[in-house]
Protein backbone atom coordinates (compact mmCIF):
# COMPACT_ATOMS: atom_id res chain seq x y z
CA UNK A 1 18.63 -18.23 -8.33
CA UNK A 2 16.52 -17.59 -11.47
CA UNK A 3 14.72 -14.44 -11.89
CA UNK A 4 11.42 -13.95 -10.08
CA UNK A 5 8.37 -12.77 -12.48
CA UNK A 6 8.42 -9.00 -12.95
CA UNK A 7 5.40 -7.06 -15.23
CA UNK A 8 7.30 -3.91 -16.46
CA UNK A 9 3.80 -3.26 -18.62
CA UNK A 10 2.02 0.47 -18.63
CA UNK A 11 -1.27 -1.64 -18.15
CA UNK A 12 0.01 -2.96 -14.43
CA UNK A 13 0.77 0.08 -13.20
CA UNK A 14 -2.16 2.38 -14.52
CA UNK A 15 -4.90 0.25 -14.62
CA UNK A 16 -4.43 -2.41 -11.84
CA UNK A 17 -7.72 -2.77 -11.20
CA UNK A 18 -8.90 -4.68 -14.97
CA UNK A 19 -6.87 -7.67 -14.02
CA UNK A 20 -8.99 -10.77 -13.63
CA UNK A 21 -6.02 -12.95 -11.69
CA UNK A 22 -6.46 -11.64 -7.86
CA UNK A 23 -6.14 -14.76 -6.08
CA UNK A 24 -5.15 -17.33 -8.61
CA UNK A 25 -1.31 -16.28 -8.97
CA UNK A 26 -0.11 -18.18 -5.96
CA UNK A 27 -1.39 -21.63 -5.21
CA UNK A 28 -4.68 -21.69 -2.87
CA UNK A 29 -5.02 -18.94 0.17
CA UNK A 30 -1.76 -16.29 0.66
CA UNK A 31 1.03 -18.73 1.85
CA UNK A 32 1.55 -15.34 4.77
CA UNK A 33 -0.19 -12.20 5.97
CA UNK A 34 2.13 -9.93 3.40
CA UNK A 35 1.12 -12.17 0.55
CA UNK A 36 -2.79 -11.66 1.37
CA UNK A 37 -2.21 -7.79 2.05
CA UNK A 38 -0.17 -7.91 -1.01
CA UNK A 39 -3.07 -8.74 -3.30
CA UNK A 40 -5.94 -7.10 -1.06
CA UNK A 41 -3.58 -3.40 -1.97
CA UNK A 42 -4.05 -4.59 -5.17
CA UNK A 43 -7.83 -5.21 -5.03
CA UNK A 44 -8.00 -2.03 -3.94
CA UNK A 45 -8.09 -0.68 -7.44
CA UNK A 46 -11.67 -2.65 -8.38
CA UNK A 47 -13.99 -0.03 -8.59
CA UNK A 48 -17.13 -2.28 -9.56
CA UNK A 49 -18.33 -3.67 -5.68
CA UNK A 50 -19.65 -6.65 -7.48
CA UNK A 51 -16.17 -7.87 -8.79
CA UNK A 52 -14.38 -7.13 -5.87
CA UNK A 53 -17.14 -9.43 -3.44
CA UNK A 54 -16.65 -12.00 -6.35
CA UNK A 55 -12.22 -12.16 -6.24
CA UNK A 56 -12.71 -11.71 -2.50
CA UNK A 57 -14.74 -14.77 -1.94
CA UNK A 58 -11.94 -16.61 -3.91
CA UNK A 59 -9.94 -16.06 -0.62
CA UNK A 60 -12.48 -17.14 1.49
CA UNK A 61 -13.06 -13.50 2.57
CA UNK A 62 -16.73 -11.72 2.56
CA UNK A 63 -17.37 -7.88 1.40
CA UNK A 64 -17.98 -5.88 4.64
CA UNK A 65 -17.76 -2.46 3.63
CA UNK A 66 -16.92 -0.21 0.83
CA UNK A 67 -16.41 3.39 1.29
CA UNK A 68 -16.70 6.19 -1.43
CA UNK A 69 -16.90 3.78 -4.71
CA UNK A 70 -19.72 5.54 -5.71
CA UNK A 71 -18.04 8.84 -6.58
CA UNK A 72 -13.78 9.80 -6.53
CA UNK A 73 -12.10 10.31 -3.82
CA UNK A 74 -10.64 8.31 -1.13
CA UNK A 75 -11.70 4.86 -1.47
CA UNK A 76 -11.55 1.59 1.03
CA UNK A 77 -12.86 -1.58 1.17
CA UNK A 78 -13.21 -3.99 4.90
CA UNK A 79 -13.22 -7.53 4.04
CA UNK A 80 -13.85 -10.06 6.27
CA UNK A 81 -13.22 -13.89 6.72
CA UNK A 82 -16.28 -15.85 8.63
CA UNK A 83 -14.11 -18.53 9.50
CA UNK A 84 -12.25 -16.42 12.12
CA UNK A 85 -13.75 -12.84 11.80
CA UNK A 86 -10.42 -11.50 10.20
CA UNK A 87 -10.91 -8.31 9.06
CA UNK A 88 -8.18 -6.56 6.37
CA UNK A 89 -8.87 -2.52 5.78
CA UNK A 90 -7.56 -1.84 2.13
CA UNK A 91 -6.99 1.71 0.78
CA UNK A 92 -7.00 2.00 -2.93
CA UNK A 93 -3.84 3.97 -4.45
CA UNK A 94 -3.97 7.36 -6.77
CA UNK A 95 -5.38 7.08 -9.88
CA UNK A 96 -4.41 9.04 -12.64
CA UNK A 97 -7.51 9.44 -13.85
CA UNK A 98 -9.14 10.45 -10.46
CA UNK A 99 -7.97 14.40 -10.18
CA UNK A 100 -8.72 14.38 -6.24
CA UNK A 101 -6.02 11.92 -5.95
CA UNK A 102 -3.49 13.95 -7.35
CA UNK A 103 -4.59 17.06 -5.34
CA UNK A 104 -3.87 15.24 -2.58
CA UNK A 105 -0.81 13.62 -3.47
CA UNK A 106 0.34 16.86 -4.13
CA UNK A 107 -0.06 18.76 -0.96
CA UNK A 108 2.44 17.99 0.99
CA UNK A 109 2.36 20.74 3.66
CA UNK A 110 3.56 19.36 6.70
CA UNK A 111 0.17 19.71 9.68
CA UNK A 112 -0.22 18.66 13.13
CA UNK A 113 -1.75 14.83 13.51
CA UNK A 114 -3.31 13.35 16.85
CA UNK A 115 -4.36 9.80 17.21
CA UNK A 116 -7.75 8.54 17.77
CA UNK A 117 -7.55 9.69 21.38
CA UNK A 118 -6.83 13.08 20.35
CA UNK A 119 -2.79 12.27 21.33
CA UNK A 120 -0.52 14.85 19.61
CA UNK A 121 1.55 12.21 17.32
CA UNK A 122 3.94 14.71 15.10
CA UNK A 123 3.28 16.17 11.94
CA UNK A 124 1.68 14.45 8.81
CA UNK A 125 1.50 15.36 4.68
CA UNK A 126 -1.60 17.73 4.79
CA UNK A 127 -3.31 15.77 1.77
CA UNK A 128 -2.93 12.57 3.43
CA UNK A 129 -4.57 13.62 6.37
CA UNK A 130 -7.38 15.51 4.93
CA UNK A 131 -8.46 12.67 2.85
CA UNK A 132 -8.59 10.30 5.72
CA UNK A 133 -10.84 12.53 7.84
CA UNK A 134 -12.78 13.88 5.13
CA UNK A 135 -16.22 13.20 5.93
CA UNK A 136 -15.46 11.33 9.26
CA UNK A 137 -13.85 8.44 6.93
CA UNK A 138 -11.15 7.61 9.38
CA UNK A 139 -14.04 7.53 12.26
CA UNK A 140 -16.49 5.44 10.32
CA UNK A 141 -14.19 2.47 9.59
CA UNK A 142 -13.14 2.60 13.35
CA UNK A 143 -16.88 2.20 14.33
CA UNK A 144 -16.94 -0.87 12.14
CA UNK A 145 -13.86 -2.56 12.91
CA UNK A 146 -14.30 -1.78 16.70
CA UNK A 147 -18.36 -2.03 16.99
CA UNK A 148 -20.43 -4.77 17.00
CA UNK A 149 -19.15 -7.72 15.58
CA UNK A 150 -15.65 -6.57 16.12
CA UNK A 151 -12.42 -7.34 14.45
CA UNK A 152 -11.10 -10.73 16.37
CA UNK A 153 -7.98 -9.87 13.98
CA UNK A 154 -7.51 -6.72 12.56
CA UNK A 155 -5.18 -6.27 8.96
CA UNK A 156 -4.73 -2.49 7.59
CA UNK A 157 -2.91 -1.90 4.53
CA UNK A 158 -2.36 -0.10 0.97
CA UNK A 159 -0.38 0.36 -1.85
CA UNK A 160 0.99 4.07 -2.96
CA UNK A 161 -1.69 6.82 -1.62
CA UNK A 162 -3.31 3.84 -0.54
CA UNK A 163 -0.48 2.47 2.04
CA UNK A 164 -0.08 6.49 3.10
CA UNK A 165 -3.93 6.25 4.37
CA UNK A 166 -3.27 2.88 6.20
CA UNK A 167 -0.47 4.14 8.03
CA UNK A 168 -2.21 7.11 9.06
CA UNK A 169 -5.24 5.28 10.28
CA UNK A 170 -2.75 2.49 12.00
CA UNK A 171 -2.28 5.51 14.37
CA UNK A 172 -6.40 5.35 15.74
CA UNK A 173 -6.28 1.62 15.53
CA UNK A 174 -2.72 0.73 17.65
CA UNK A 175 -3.83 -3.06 18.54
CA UNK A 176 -3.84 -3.53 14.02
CA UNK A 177 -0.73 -5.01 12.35
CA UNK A 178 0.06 -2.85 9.41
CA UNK A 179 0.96 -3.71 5.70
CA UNK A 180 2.44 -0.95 3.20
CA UNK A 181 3.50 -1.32 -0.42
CA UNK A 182 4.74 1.54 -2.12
CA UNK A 183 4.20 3.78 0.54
CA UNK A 184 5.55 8.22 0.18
CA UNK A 185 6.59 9.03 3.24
CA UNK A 186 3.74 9.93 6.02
CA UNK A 187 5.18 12.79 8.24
CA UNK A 188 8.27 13.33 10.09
CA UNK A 189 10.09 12.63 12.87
CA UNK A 190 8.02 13.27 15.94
CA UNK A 191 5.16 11.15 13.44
CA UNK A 192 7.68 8.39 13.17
CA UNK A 193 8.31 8.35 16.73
CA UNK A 194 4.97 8.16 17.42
CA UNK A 195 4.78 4.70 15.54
CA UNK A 196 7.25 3.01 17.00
CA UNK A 197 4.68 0.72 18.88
CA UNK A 198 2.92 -0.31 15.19
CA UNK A 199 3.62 -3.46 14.20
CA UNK A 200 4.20 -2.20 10.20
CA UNK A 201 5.85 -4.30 7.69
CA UNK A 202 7.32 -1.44 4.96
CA UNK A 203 7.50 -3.37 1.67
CA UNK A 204 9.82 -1.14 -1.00
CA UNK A 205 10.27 -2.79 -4.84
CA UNK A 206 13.87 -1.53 -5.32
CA UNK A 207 13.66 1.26 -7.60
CA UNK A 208 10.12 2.45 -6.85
CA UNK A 209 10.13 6.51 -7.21
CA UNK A 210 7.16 7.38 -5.28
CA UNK A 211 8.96 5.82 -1.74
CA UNK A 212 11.47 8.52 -2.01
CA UNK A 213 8.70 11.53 -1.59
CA UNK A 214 8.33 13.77 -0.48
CA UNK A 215 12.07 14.33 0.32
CA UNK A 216 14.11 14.03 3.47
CA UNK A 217 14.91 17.41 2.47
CA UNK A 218 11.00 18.37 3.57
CA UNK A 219 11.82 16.63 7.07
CA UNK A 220 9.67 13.64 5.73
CA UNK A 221 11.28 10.43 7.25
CA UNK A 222 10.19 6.80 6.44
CA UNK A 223 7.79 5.07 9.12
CA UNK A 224 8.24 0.44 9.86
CA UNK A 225 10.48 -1.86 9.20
CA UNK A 226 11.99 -1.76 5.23
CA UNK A 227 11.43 -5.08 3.62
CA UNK A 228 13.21 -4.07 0.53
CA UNK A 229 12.74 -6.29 -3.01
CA UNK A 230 16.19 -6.40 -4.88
CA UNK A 231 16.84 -6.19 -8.13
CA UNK A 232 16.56 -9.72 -8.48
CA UNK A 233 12.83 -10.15 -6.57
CA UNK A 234 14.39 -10.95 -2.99
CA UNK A 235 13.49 -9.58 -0.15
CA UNK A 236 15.99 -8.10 1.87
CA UNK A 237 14.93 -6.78 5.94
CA UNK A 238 16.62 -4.16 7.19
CA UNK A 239 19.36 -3.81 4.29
CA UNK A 240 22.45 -1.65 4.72
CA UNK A 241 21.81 1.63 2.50
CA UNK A 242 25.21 1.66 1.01
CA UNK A 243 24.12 -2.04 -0.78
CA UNK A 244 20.33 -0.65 -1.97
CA UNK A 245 22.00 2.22 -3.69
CA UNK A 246 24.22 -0.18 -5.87
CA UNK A 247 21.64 -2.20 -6.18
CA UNK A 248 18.71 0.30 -7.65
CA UNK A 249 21.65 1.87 -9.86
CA UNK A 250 22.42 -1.80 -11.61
CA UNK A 251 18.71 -2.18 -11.61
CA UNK A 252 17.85 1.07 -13.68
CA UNK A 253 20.54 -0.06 -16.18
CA UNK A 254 19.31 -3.35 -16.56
CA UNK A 255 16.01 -2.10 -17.37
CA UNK A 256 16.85 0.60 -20.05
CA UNK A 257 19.47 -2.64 -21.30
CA UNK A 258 16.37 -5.00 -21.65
CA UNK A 259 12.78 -3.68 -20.75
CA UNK A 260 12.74 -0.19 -21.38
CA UNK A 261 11.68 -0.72 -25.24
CA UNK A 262 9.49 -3.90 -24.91
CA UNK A 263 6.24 -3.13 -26.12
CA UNK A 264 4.11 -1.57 -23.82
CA UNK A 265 6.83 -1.28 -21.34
CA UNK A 266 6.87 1.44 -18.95
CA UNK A 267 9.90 3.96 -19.65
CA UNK A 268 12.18 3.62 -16.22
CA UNK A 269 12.06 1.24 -13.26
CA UNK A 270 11.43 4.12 -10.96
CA UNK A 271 7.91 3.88 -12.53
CA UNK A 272 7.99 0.12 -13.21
CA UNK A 273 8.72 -0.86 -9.60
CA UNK A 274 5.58 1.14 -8.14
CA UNK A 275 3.29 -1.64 -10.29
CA UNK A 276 1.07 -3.29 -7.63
CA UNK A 277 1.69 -6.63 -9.34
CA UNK A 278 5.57 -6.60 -8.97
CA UNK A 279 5.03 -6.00 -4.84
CA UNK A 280 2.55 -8.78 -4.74
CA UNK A 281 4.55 -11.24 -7.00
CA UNK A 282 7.97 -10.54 -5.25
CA UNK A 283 5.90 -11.08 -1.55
CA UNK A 284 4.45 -14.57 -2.67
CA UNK A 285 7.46 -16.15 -3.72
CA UNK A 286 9.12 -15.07 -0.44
């Protein structure tokens, strides 16, 4: 099986948002809903509201609602199609040159999390949490996905700090099916348990670093079903751990072997795999 494009450029993963090719790599509309959350994670990262209406209507999708793109912070975008009021909730990820999103990333003190109910649902990463309900975020996109005009079918989803927010929220919107790319880990156990009812698709690009934090160590455990993307750009459900551990150490070898000094080429595949263009290549072709 040949070798599925992979982008191992600094440009990919730190600037995501200045590509120009959301919704032209595949042929026509998402062949799946992965592939469209895919690409909507990587949206995520246009800042300008005028660009992102303008790749969105190249999906067929309309510019609902944007939330906090006029300052840092956590932002979101709702999209929606008019053909059959779909509605996808996209978080954007951390970017490294927003210092709020490394704040949060960063505070991972473990505090109590309830549901939009007020349910106790297990403890959450304190920075996570704080940036969803800063400023009644979490409630506001609720009131629009729920409201008038409601969500006939509702899509949440994110890539790094990004898929952290959607799972949270997933938790006040239980009838949504949930897309994460990249994702840390949310809370632990009693959080986890809590979830078992989402329906959450867990993409993970082999090596990526940032799915491994904050450690197990921390009681931080991993939330959906792993759809892991070997070495080789297939995805794998549910793989046996003993078989992603060979893999990711042949992968990291390979890279240093043949990427690592290409020209613009980040320095490790722990870092190379967390590129929001690798997830949504390696989810169209499968």
């Amino acid at each position: 099986m040949p070798e599925r494009s992979y982008d191992p450029s600094r440009q990919s993963l730190f600037h995501p948002g200045a590509a120009d090719d959301f919704f032209q790599l595949g042929t026509g509309a998402p062949p799946s809903e992965a592939a469209l959350c895919a690409e909507m994670s990587r949206l995520a990262y246009v800042r300008e509201p005028d660009r992102l209406a303008g790749y969105l209507g190249r999906a067929g999708f309309q510019l609902k609602q944007t939330f906090s793109y006029d300052h840092g912070g956590t932002q979101v975008f709702i999209a929606r199609r008019p053909d059959d009021n779909r509605h996808v909730v996209a978080f954007r990820g951390t970017e490294p040159a927003d210092p709020s999103d490394l704040l949060t990333d960063a505070d991972f003190i473990r505090i109590p999390w309830a549901d939009g109910t007020g349910a106790a649902c297990g403890e959450v990463h304190r920075g996570f949490a704080k940036a969803l309900l800063k400023d009644d975020l979490a409630g506001q996109i609720q009131n629009q996905v729920t409201g008038p005009g409601a969500a006939h079918d509702l899509l949440l989803t994110g890539h790094s700090l990004g898929a952290a927010l959607a799972t949270l929220l997933a938790s006040w919107l239980p009838g949504a099916r949930l897309y994460t790319f990249g994702s840390p880990r949310v809370g632990n156990a009693a959080f986890a348990e809590s979830q078992r009812l989402v329906q959450h698709t867990r993409f993970v690009d082999c090596c990526d670093l940032v799915t491994r934090v904050p450690p197990r160590a921390l009681l931080y455990v991993s939330t959906g079903t792993l759809h892991y993307i070997d070495r080789h750009r297939r995805v794998v459900v549910s793989p046996d751990p003993t078989a992603v551990a060979a893999d990711r150490r042949h992968a990291s070898l390979e890279y240093l072997a043949h990427q690592a000094r290409q020209p613009g080429a980040v320095i490790s595949r722990e870092l190379a795999d967390h590129s929001p263009i690798n997830y949504v290549t390696a989810v169209l072709d499968w």
